[in-house]
N, C-alpha and C. Protein backbone atom coordinates (compact mmCIF):
# COMPACT_ATOMS: atom_id res chain seq x y z
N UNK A 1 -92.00 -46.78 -77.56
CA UNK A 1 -92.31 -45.44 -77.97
C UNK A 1 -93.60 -45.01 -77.29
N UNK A 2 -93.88 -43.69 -76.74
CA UNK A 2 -94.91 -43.18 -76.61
C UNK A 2 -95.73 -42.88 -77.35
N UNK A 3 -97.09 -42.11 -76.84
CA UNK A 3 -98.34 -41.97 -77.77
C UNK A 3 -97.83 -41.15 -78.92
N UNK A 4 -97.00 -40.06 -78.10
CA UNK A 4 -96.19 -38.65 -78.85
C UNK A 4 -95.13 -38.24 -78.63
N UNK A 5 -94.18 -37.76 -79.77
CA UNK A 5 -92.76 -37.85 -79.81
C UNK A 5 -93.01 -36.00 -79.58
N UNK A 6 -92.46 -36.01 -78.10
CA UNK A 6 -92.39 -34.16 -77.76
C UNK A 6 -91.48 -33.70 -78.12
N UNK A 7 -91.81 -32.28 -78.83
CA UNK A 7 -90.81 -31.77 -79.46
C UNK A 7 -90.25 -30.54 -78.23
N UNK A 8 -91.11 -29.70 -78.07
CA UNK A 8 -91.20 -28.77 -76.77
C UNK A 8 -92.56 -28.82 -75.60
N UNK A 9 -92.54 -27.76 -75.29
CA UNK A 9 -93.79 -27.85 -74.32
C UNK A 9 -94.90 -27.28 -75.12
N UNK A 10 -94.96 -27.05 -76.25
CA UNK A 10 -96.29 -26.73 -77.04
C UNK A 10 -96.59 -27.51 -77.83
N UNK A 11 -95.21 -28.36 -78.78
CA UNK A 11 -95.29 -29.34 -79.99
C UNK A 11 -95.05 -30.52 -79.80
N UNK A 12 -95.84 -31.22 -80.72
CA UNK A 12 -95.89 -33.02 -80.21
C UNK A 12 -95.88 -33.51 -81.47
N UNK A 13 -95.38 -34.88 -81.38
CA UNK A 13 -95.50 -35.42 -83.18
C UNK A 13 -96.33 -36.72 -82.83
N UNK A 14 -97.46 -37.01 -83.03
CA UNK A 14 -98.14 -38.68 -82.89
C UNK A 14 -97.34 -39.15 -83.58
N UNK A 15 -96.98 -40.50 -82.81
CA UNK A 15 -96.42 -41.44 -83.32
C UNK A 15 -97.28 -42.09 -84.59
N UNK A 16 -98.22 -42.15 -85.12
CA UNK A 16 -99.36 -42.29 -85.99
C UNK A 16 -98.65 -41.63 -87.27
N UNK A 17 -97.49 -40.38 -86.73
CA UNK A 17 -97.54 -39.77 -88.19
C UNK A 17 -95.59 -40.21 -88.59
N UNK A 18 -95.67 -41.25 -87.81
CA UNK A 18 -93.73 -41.50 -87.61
C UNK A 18 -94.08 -42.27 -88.47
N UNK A 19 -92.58 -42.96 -89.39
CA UNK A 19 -92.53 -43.90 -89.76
C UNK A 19 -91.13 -44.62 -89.25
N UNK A 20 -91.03 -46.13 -89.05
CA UNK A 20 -89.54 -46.41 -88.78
C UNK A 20 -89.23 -47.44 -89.71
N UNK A 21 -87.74 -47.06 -90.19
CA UNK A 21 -87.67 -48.21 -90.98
C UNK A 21 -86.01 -49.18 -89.93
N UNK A 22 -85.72 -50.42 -90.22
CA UNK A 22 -84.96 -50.97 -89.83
C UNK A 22 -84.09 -51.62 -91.47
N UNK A 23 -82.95 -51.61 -90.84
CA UNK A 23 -81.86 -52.29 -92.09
C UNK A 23 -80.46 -52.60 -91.58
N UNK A 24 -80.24 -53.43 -92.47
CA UNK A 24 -78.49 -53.37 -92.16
C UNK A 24 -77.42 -52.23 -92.22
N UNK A 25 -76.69 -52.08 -91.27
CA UNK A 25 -76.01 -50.84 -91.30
C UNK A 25 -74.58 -51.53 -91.82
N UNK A 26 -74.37 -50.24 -92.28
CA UNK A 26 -73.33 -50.53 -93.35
C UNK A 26 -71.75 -50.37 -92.64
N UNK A 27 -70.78 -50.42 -93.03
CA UNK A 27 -69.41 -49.88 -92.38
C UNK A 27 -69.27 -51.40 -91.85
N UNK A 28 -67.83 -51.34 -91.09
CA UNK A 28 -67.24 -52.47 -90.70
C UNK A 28 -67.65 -53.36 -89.96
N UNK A 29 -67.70 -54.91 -90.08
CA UNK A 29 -68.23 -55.94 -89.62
C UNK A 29 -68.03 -56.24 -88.66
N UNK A 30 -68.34 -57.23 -88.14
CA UNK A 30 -68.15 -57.68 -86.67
C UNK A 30 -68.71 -59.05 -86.49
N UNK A 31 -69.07 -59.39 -85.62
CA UNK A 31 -69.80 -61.24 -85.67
C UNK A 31 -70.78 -60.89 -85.85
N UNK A 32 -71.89 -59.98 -85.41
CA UNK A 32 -73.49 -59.97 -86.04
C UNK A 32 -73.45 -59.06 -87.23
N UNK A 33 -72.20 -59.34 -88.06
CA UNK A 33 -72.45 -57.85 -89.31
C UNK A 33 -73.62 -58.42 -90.47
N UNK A 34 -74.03 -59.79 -90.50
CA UNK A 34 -75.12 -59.88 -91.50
C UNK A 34 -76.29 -60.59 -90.74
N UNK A 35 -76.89 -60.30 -89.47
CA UNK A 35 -77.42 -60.70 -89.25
C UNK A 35 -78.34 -59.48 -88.17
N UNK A 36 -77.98 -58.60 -87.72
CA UNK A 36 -78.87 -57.39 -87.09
C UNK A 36 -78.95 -56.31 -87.93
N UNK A 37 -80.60 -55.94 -87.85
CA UNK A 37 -80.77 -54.68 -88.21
C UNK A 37 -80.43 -53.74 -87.35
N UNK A 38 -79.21 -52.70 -87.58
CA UNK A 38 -78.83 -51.92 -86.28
C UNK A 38 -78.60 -50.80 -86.92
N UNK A 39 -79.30 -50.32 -88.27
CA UNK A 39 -79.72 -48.99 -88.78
C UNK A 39 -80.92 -48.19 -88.81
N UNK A 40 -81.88 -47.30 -88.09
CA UNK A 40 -82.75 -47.28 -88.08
C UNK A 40 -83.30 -45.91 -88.52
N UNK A 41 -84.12 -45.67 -89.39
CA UNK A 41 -84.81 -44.55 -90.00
C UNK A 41 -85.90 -44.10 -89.96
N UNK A 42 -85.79 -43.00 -89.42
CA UNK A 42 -87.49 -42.30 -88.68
C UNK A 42 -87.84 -41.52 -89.70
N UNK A 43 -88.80 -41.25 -90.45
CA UNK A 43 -89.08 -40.34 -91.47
C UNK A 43 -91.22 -39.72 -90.92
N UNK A 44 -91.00 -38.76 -90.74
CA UNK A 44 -92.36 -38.15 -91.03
C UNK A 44 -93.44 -38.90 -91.79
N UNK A 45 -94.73 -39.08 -91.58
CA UNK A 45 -95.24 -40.06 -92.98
C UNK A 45 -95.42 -38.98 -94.24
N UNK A 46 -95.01 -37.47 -94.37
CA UNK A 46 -95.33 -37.22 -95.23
C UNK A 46 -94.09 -36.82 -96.41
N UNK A 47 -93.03 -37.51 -95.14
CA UNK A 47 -91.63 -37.58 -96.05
C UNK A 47 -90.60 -36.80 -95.99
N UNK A 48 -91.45 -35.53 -95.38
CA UNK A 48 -90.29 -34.28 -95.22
C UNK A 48 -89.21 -34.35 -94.27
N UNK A 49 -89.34 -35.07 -93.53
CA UNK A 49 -87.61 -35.08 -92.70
C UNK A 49 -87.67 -36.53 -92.06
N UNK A 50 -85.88 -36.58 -92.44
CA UNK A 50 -85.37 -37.92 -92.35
C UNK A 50 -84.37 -37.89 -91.49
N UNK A 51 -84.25 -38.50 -90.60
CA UNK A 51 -83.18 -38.75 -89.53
C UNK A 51 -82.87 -40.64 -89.12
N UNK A 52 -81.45 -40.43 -89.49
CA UNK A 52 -80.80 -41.69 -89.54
C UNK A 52 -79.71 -41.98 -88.53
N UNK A 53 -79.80 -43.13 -88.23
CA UNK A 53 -78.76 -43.28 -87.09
C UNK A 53 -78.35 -44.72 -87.05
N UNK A 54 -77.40 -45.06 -87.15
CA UNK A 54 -76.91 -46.54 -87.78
C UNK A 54 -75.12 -46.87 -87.47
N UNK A 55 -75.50 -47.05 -85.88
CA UNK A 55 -73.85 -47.21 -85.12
C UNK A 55 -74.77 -48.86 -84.71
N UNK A 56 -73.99 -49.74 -83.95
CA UNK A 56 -74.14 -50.90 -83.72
C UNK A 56 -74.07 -51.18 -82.72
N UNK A 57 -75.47 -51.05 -82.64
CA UNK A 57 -76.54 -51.17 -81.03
C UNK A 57 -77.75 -52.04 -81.28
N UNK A 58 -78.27 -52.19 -80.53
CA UNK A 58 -79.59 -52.77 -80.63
C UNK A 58 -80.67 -51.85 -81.46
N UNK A 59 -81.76 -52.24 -81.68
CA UNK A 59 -82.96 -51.65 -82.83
C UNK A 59 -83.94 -50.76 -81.33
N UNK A 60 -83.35 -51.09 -80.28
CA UNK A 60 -84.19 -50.70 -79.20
C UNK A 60 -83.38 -49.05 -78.91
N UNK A 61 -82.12 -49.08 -78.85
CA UNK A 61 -81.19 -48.00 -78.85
C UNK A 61 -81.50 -47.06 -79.86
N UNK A 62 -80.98 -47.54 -81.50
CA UNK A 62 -80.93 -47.09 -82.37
C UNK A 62 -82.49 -46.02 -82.34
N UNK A 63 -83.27 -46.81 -81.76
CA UNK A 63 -84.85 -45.99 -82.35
C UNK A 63 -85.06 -44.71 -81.16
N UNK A 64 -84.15 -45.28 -80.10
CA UNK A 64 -84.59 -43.82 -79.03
C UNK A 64 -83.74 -42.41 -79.16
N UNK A 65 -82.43 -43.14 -80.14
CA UNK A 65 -81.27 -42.13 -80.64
C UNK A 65 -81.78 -41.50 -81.74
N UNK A 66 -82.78 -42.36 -82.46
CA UNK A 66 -83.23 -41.80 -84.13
C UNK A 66 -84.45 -40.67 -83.09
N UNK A 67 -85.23 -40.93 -82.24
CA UNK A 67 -86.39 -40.35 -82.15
C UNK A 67 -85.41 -38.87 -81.23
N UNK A 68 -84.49 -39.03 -80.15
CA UNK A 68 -83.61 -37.75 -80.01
C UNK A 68 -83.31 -37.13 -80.88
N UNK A 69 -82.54 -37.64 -82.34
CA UNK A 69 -81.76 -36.80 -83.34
C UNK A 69 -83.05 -36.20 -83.56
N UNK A 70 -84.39 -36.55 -84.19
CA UNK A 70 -85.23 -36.04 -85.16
C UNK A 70 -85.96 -34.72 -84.16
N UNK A 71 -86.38 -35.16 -82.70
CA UNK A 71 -86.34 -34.18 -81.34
C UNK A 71 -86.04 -32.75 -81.65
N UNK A 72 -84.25 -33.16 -81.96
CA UNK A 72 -83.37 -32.15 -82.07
C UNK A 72 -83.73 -30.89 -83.12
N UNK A 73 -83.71 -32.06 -84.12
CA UNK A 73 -83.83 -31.50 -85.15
C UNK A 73 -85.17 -30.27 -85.35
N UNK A 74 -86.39 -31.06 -85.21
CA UNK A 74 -87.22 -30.09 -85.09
C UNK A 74 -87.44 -29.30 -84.00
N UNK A 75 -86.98 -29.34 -82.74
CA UNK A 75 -86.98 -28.09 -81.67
C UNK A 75 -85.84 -27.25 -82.64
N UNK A 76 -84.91 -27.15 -83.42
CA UNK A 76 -84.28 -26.26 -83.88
C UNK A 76 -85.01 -25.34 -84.75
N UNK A 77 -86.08 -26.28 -85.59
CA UNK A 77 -86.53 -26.21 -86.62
C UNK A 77 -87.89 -25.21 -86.08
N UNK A 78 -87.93 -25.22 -84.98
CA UNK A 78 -88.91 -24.47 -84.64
C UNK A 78 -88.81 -23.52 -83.83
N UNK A 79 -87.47 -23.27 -83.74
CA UNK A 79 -86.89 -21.92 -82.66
C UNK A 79 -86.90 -20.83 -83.73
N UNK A 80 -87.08 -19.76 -82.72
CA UNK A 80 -87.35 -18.52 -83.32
C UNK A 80 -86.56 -17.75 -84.11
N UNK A 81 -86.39 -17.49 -84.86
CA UNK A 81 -85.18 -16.57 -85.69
C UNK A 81 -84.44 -15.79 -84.91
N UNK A 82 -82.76 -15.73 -85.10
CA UNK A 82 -81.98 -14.98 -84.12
C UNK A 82 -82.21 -13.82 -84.79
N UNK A 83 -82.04 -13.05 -83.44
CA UNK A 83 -81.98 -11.52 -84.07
C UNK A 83 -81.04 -11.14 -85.02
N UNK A 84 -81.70 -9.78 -85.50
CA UNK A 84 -80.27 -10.03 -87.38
C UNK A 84 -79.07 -8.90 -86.58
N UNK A 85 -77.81 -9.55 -87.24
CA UNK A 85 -76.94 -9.18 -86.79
C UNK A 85 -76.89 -7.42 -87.18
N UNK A 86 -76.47 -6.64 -86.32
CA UNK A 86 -75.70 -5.23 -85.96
C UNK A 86 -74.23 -5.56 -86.82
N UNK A 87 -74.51 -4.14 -87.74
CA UNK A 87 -73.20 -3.82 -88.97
C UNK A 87 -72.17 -3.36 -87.74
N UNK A 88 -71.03 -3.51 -87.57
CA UNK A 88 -70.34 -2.83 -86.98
C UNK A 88 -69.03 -2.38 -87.20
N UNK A 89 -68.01 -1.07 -87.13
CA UNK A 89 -67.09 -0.92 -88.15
C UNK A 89 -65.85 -1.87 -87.14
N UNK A 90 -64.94 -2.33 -87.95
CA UNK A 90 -63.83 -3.26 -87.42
C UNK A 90 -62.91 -1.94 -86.52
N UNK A 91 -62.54 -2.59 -85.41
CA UNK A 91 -61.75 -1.21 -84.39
C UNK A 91 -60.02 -1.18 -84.81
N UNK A 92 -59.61 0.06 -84.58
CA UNK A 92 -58.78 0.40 -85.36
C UNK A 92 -57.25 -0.94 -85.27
N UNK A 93 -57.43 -0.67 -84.16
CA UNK A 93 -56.14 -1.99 -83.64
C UNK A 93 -56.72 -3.52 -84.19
N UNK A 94 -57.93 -3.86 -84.70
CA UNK A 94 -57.91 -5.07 -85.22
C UNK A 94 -57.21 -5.28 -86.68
N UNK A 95 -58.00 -3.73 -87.65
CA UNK A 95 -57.85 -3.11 -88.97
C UNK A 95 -55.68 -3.30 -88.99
N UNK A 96 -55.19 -2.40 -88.33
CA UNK A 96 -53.63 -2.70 -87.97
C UNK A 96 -53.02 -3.94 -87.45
N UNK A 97 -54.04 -4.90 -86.62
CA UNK A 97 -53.20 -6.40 -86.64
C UNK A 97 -53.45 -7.53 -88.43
N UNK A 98 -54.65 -6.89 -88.54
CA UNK A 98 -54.54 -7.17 -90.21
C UNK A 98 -53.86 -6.76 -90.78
N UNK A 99 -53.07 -5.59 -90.91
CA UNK A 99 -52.49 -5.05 -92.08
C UNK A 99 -51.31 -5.48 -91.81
N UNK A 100 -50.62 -5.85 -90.52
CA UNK A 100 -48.98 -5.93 -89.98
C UNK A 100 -49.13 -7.60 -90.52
N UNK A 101 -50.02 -8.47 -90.38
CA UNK A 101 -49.84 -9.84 -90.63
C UNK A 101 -50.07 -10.40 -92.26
N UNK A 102 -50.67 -9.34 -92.85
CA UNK A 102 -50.59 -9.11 -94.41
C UNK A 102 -49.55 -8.67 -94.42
N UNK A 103 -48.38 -8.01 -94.50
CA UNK A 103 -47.50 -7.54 -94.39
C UNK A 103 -45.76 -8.24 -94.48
N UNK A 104 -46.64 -8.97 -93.07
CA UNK A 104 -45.46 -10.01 -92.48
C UNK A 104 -45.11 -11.09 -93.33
N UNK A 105 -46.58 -11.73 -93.83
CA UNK A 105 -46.85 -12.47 -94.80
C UNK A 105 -45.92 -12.19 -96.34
N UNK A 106 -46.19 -11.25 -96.32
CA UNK A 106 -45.80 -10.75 -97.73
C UNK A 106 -44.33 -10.59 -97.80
N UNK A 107 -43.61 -10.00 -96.82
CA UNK A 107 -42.39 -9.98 -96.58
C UNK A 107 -41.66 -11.63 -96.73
N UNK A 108 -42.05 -12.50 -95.79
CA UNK A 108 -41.36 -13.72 -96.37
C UNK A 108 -41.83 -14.19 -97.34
N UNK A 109 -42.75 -14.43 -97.79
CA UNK A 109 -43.04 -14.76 -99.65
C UNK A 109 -41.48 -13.87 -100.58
N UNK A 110 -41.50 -12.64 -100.21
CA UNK A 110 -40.59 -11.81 -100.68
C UNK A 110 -39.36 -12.31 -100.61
N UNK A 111 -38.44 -12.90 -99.19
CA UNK A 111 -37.52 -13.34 -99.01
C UNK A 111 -37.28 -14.81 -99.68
N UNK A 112 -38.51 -15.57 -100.11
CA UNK A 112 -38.45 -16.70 -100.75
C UNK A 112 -37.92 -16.74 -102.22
N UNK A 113 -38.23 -15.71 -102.42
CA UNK A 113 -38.23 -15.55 -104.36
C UNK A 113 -36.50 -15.45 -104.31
N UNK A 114 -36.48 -16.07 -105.69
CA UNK A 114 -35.15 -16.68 -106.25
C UNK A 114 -34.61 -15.33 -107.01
N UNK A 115 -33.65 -14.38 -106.40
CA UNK A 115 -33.17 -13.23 -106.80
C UNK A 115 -32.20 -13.30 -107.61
N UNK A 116 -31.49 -14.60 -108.28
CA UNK A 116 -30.71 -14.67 -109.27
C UNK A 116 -31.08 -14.47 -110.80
N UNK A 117 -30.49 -13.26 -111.07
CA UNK A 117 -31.03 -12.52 -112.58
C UNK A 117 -29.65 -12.87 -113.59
């Protein structure tokens, strides 16, 4: 691991403030199923975000996949709000492929029903 886990070109996380934990990963066995830790958990030291990754790899893998997912996670976490969506009215030919397939719909439901009175 480096000094600092980069998030973008402005944000950095010291490794000082990571925590990692190692464990047995759970799910189906194999010949090292009780004997490698090949689950590994990166948590913030102040707890607020947890990213887990626990496929069956080495603790060397697992920790560069945990430190990508958590990457991910906060470059998302720190992107800018999308612009808010534009109301827009539905166009007339969409409004009419709805109504013909409600319709269509309804018609065989109709042909299904048991007309013996």
């Amino acid at each position: 691991m480096s000094d600092a886990l980069i998030i973008n070109d402005r944000d950095a996380i010291p490794c000082a403030e990571l925590s990692l934990r190692f464990s047995r990963s759970s799910g189906p066995g194999g010949q090292g199923v009780n004997t490698t830790d090949s689950r590994v958990e990166s948590r913030l030291v102040d707890g607020t975000v947890t990213v887990t990754s626990s496929e069956q790899r080495s603790q060397l893998q697992n920790r560069q996949s945990a430190e990508r997912r958590l990457v991910d996670l906060l470059t998302e976490a720190f992107a800018p709000p999308a612009p808010p969506r534009r109301k827009t009215k539905p166009s007339r030919s969409s409004v009419d492929k709805r109504i013909k397939s409600k319709k269509r719909r309804g018609e065989t439901k109709r042909l299904r029903r048991n007309t013996d009175d």
